[in-house]
PDB file of N, CA and C in Angstrom:
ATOM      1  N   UNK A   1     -66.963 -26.199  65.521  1.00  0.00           N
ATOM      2  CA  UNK A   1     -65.717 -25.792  66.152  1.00  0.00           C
ATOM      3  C   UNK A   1     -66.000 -25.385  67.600  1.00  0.00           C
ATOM      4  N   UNK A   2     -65.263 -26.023  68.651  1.00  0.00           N
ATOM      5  CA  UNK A   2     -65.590 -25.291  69.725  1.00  0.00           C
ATOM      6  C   UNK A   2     -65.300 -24.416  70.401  1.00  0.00           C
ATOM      7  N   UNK A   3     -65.505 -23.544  70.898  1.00  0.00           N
ATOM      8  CA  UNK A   3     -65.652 -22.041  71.611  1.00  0.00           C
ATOM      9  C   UNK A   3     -64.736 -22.114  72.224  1.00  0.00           C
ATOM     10  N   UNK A   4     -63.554 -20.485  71.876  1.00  0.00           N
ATOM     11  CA  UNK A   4     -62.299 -20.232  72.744  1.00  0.00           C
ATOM     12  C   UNK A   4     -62.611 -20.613  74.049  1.00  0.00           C
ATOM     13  N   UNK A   5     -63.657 -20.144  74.605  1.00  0.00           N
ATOM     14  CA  UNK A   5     -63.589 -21.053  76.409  1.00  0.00           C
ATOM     15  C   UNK A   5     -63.761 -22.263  76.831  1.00  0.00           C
ATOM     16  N   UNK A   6     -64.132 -22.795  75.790  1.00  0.00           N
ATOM     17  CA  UNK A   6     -64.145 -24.711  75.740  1.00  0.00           C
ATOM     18  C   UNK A   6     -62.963 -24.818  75.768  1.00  0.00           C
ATOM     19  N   UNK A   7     -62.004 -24.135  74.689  1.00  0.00           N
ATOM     20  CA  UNK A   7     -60.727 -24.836  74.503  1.00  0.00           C
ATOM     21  C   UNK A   7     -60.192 -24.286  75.727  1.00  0.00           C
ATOM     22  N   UNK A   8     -60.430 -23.421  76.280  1.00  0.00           N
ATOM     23  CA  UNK A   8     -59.657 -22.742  77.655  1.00  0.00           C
ATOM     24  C   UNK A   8     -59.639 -24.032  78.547  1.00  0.00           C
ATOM     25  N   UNK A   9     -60.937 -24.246  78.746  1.00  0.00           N
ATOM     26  CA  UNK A   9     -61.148 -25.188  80.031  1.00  0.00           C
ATOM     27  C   UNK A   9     -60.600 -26.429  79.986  1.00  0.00           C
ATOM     28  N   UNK A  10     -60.372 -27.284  78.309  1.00  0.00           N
ATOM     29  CA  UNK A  10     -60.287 -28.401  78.206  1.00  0.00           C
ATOM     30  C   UNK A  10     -58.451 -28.482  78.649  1.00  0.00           C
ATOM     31  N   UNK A  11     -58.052 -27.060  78.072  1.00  0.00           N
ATOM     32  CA  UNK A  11     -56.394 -26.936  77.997  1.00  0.00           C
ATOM     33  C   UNK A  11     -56.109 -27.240  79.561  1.00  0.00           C
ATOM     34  N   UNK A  12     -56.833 -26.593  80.564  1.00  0.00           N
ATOM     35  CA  UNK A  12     -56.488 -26.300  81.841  1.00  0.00           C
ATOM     36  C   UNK A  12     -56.983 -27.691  82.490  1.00  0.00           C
ATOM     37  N   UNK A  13     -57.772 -27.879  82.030  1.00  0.00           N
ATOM     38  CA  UNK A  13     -58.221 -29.367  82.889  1.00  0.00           C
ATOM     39  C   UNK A  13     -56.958 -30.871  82.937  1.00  0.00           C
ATOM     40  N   UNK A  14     -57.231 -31.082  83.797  1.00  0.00           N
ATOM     41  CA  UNK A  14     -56.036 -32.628  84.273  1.00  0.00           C
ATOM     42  C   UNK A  14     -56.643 -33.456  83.137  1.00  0.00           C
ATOM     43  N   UNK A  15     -56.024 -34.775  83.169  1.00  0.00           N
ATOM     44  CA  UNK A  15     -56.526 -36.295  82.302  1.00  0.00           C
ATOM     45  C   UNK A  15     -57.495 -36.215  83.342  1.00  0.00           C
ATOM     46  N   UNK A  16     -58.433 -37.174  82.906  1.00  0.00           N
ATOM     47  CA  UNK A  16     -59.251 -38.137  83.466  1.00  0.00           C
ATOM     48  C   UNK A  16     -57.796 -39.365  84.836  1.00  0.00           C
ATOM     49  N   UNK A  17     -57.767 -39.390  85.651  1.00  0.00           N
ATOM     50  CA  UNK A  17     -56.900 -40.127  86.629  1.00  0.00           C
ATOM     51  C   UNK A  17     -56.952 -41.747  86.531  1.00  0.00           C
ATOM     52  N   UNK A  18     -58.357 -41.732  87.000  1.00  0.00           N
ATOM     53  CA  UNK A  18     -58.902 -43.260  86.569  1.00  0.00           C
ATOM     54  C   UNK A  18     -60.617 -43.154  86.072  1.00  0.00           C
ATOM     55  N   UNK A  19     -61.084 -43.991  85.588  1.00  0.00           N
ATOM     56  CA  UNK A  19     -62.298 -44.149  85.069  1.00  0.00           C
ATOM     57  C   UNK A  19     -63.334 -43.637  86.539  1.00  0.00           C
ATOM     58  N   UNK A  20     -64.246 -43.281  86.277  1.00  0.00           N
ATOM     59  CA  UNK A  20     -65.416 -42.571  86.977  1.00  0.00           C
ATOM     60  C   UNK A  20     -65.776 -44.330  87.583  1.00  0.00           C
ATOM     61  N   UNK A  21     -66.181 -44.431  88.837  1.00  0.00           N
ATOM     62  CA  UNK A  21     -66.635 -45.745  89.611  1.00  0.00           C
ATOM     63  C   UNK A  21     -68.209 -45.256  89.869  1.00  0.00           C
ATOM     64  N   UNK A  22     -69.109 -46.398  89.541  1.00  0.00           N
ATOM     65  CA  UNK A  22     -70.165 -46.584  89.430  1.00  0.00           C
ATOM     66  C   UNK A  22     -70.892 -47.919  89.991  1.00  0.00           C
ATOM     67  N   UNK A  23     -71.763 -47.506  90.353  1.00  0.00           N
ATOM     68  CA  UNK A  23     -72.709 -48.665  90.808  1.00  0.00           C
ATOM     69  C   UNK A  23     -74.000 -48.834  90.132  1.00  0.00           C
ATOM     70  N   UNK A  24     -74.746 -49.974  89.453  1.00  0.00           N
ATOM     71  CA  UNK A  24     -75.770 -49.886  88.945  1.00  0.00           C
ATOM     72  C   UNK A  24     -76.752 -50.857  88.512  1.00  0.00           C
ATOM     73  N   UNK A  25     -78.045 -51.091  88.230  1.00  0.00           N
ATOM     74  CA  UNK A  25     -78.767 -52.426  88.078  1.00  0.00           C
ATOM     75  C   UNK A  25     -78.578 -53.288  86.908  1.00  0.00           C
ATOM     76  N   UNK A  26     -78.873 -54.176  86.551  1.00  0.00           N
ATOM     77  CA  UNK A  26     -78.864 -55.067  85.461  1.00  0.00           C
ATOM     78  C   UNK A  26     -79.148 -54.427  84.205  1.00  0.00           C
ATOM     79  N   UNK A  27     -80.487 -53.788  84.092  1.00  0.00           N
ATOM     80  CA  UNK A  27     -80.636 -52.710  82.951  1.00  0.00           C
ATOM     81  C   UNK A  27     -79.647 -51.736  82.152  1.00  0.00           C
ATOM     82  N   UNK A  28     -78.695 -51.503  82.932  1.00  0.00           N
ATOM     83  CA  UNK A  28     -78.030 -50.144  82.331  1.00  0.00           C
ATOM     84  C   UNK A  28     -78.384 -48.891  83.361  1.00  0.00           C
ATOM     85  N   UNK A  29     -78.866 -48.920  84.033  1.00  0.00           N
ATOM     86  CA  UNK A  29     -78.971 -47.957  85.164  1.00  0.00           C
ATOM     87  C   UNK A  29     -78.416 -47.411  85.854  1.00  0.00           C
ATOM     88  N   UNK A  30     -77.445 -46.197  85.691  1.00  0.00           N
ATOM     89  CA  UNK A  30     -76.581 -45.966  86.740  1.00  0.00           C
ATOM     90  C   UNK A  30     -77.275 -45.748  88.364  1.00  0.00           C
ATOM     91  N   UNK A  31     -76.732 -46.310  89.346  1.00  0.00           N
ATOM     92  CA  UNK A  31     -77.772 -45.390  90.771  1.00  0.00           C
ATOM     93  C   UNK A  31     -76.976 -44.627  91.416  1.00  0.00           C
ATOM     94  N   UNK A  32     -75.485 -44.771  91.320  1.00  0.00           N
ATOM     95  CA  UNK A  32     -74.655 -43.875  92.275  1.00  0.00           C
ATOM     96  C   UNK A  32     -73.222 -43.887  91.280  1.00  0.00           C
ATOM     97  N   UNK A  33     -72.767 -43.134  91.387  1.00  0.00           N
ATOM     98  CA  UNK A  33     -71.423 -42.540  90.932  1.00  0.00           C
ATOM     99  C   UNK A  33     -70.794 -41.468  91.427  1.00  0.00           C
ATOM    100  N   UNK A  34     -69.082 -42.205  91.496  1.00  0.00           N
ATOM    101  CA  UNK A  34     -68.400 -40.751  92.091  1.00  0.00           C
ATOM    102  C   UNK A  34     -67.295 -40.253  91.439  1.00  0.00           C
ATOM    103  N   UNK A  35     -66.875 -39.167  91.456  1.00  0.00           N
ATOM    104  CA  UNK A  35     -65.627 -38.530  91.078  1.00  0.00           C
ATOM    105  C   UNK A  35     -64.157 -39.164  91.369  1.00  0.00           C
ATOM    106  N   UNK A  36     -63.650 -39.443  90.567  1.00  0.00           N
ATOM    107  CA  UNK A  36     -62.356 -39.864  91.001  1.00  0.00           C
ATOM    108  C   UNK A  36     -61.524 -39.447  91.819  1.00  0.00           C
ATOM    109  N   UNK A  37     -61.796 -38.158  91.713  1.00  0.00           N
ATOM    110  CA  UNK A  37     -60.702 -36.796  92.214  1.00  0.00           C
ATOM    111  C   UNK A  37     -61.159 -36.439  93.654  1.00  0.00           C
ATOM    112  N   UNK A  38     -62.034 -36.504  93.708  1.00  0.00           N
ATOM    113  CA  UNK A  38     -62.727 -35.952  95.172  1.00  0.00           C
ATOM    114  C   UNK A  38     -63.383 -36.948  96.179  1.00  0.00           C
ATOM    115  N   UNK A  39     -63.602 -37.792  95.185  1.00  0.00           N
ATOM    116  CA  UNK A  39     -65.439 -38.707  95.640  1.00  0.00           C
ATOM    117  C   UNK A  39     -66.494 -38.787  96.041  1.00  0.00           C
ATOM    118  N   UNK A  40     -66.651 -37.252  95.603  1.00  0.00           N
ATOM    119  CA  UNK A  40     -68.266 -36.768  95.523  1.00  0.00           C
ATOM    120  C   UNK A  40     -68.906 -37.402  94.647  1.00  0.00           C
ATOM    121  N   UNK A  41     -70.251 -37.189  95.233  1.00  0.00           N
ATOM    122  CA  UNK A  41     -71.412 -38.314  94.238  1.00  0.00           C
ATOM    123  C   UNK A  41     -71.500 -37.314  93.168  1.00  0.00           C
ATOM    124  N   UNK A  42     -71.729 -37.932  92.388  1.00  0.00           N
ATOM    125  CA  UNK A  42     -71.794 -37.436  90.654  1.00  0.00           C
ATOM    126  C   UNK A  42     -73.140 -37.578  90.589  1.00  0.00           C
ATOM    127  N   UNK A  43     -74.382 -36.455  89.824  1.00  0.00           N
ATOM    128  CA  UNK A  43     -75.253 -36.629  89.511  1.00  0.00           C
ATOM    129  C   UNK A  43     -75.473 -36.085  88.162  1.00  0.00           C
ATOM    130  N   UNK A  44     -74.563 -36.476  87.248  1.00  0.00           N
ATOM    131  CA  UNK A  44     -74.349 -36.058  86.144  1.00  0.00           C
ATOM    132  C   UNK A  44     -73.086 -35.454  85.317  1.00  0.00           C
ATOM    133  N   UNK A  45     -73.577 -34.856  83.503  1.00  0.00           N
ATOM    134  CA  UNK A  45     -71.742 -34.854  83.173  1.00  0.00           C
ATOM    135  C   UNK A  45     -72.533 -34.267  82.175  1.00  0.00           C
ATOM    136  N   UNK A  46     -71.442 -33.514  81.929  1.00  0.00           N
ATOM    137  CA  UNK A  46     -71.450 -32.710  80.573  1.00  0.00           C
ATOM    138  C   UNK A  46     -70.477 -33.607  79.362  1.00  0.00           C
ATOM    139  N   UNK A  47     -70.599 -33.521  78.115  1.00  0.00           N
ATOM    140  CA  UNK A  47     -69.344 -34.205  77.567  1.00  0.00           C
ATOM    141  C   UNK A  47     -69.528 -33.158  76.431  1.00  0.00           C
ATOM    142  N   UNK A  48     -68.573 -32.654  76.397  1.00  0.00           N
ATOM    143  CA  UNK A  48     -67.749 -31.450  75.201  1.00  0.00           C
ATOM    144  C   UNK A  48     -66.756 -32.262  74.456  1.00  0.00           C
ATOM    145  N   UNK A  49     -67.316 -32.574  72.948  1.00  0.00           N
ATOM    146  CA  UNK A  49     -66.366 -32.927  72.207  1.00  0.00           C
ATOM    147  C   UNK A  49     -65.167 -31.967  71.879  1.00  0.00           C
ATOM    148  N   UNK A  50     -64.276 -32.015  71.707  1.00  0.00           N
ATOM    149  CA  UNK A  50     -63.195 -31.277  71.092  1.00  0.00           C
ATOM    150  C   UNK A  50     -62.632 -31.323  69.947  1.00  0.00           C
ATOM    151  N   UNK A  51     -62.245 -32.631  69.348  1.00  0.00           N
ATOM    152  CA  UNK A  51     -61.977 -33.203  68.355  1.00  0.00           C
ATOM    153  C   UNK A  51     -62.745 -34.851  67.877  1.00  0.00           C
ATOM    154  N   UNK A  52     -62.284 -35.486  66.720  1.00  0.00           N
ATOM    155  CA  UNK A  52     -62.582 -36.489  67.166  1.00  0.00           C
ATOM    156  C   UNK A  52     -62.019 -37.178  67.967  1.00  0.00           C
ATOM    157  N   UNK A  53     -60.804 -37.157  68.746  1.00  0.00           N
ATOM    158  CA  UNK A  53     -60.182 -38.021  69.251  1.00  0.00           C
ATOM    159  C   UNK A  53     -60.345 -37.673  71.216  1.00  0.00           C
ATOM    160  N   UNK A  54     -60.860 -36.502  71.168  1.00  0.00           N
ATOM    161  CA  UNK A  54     -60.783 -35.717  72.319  1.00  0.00           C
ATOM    162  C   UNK A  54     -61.997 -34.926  72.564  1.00  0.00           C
ATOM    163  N   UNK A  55     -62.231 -35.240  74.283  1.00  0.00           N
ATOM    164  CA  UNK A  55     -63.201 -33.982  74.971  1.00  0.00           C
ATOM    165  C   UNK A  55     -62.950 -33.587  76.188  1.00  0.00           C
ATOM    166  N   UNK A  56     -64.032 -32.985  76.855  1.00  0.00           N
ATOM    167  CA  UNK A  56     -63.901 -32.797  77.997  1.00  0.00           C
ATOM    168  C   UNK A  56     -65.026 -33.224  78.852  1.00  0.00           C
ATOM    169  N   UNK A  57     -64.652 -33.986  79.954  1.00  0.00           N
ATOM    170  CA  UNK A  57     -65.842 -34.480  80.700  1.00  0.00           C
ATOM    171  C   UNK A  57     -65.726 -33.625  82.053  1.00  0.00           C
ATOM    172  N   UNK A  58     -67.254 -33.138  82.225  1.00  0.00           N
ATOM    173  CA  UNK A  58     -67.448 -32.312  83.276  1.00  0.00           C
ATOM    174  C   UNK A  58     -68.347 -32.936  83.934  1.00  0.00           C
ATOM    175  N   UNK A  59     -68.514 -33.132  85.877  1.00  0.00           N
ATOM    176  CA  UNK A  59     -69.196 -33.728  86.292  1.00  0.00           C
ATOM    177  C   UNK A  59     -69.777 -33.293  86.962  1.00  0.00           C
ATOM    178  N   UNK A  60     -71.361 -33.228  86.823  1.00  0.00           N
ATOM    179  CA  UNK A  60     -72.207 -32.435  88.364  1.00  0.00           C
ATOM    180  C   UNK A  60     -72.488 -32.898  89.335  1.00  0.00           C
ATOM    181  N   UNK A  61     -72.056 -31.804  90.318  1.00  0.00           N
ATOM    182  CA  UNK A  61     -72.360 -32.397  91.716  1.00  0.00           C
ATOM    183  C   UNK A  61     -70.413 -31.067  92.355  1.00  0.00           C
ATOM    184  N   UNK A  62     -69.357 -32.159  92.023  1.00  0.00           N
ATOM    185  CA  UNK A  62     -68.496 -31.758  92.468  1.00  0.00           C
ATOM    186  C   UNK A  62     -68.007 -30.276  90.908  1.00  0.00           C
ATOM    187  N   UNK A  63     -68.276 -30.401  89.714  1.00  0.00           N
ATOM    188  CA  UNK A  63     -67.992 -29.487  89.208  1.00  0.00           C
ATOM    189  C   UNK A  63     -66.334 -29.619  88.256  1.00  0.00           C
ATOM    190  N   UNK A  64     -65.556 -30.757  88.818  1.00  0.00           N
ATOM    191  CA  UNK A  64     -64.268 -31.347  88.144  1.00  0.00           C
ATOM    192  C   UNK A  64     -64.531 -31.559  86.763  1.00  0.00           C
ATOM    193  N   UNK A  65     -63.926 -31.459  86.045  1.00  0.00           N
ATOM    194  CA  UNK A  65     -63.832 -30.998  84.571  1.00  0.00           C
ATOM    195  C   UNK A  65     -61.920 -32.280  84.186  1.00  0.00           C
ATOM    196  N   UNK A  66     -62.537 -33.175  83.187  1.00  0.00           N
ATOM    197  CA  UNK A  66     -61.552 -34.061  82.891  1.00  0.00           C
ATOM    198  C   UNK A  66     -61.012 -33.831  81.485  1.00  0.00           C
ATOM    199  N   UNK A  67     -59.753 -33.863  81.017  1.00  0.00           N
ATOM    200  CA  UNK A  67     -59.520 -34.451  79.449  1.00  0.00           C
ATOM    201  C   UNK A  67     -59.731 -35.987  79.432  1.00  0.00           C
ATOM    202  N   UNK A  68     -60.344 -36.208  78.031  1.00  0.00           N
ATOM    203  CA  UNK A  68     -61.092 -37.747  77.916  1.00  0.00           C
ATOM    204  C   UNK A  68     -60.215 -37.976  76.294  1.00  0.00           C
ATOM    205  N   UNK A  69     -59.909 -39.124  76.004  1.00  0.00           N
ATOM    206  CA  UNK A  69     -59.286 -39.399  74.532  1.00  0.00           C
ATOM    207  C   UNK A  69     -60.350 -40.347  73.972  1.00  0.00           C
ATOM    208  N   UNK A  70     -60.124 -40.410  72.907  1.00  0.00           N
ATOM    209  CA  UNK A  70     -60.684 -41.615  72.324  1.00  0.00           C
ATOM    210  C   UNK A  70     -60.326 -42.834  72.579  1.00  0.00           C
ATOM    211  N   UNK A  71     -61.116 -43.971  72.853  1.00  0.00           N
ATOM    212  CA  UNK A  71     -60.570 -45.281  73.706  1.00  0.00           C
ATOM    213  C   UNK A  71     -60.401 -45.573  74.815  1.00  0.00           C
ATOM    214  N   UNK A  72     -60.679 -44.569  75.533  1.00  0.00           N
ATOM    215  CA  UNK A  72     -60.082 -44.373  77.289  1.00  0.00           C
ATOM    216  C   UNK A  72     -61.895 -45.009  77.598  1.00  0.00           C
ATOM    217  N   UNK A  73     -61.238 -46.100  78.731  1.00  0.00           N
ATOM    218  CA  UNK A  73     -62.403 -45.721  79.931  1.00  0.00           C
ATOM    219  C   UNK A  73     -63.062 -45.180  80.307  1.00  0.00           C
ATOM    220  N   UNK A  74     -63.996 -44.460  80.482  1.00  0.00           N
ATOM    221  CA  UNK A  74     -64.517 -43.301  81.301  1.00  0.00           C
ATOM    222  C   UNK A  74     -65.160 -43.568  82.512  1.00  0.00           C
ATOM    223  N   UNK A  75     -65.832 -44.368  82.354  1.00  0.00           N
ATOM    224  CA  UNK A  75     -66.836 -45.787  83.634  1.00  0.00           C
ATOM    225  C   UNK A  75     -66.369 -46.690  83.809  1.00  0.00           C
ATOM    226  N   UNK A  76     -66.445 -47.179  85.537  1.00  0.00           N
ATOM    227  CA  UNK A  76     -66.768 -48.164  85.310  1.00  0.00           C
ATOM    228  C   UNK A  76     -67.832 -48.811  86.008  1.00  0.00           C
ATOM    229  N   UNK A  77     -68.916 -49.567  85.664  1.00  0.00           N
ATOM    230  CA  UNK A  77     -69.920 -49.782  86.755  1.00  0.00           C
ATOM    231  C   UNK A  77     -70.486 -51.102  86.861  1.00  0.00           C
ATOM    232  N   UNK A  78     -70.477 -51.372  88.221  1.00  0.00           N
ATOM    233  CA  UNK A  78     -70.671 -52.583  88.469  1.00  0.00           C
ATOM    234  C   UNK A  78     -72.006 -52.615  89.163  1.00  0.00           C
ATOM    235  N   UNK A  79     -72.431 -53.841  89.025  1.00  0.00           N
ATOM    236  CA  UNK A  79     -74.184 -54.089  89.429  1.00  0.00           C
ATOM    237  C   UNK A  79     -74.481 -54.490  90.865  1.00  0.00           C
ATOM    238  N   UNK A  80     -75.103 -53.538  90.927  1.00  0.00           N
ATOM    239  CA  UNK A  80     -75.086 -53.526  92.569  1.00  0.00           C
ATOM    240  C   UNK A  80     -76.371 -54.616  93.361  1.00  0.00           C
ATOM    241  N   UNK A  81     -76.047 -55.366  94.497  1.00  0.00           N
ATOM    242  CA  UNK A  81     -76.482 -56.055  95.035  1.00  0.00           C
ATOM    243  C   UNK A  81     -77.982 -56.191  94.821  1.00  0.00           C
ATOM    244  N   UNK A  82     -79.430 -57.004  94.800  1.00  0.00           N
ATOM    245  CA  UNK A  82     -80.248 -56.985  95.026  1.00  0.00           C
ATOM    246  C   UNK A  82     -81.242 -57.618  95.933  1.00  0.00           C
TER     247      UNK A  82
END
């Protein structure tokens, strides 16, 4: 079950706007990613389940905190030049 301040944050947090934009190699590699909301580089994410259908995605760097559903987008990343 998650913690009254999980549910605080997830309640207060926006949707996700559009999927997180990414750049990355052939492997699966992310190398750069940014925030939707701001477009600060992202160097990471927390993901807090909530339910099964629901979490919350938090991103480091800028600190924005998303509601995420089940099925939604979250990325998207495309392979960057070599």
């Amino acid at each position: 079950m998650p913690s009254p301040e999980l549910l605080q944050r997830y309640a207060d947090a926006p949707d996700l706007p559009t999927p997180v934009h990414a750049v990355g190699i052939p492997d699966g590699t992310v190398t750069a990613a940014w925030c939707p909301s701001c477009q600060e580089a992202v160097t990471g994410y927390d993901w807090d389940h909530i339910s099964t259908a629901a979490a919350l995605l938090t991103l480091t760097g800028c600190g924005h905190a998303f509601r995420t559903t089940s099925g939604q987008t979250i990325a998207v990343v495309r392979t960057a030049a070599v």
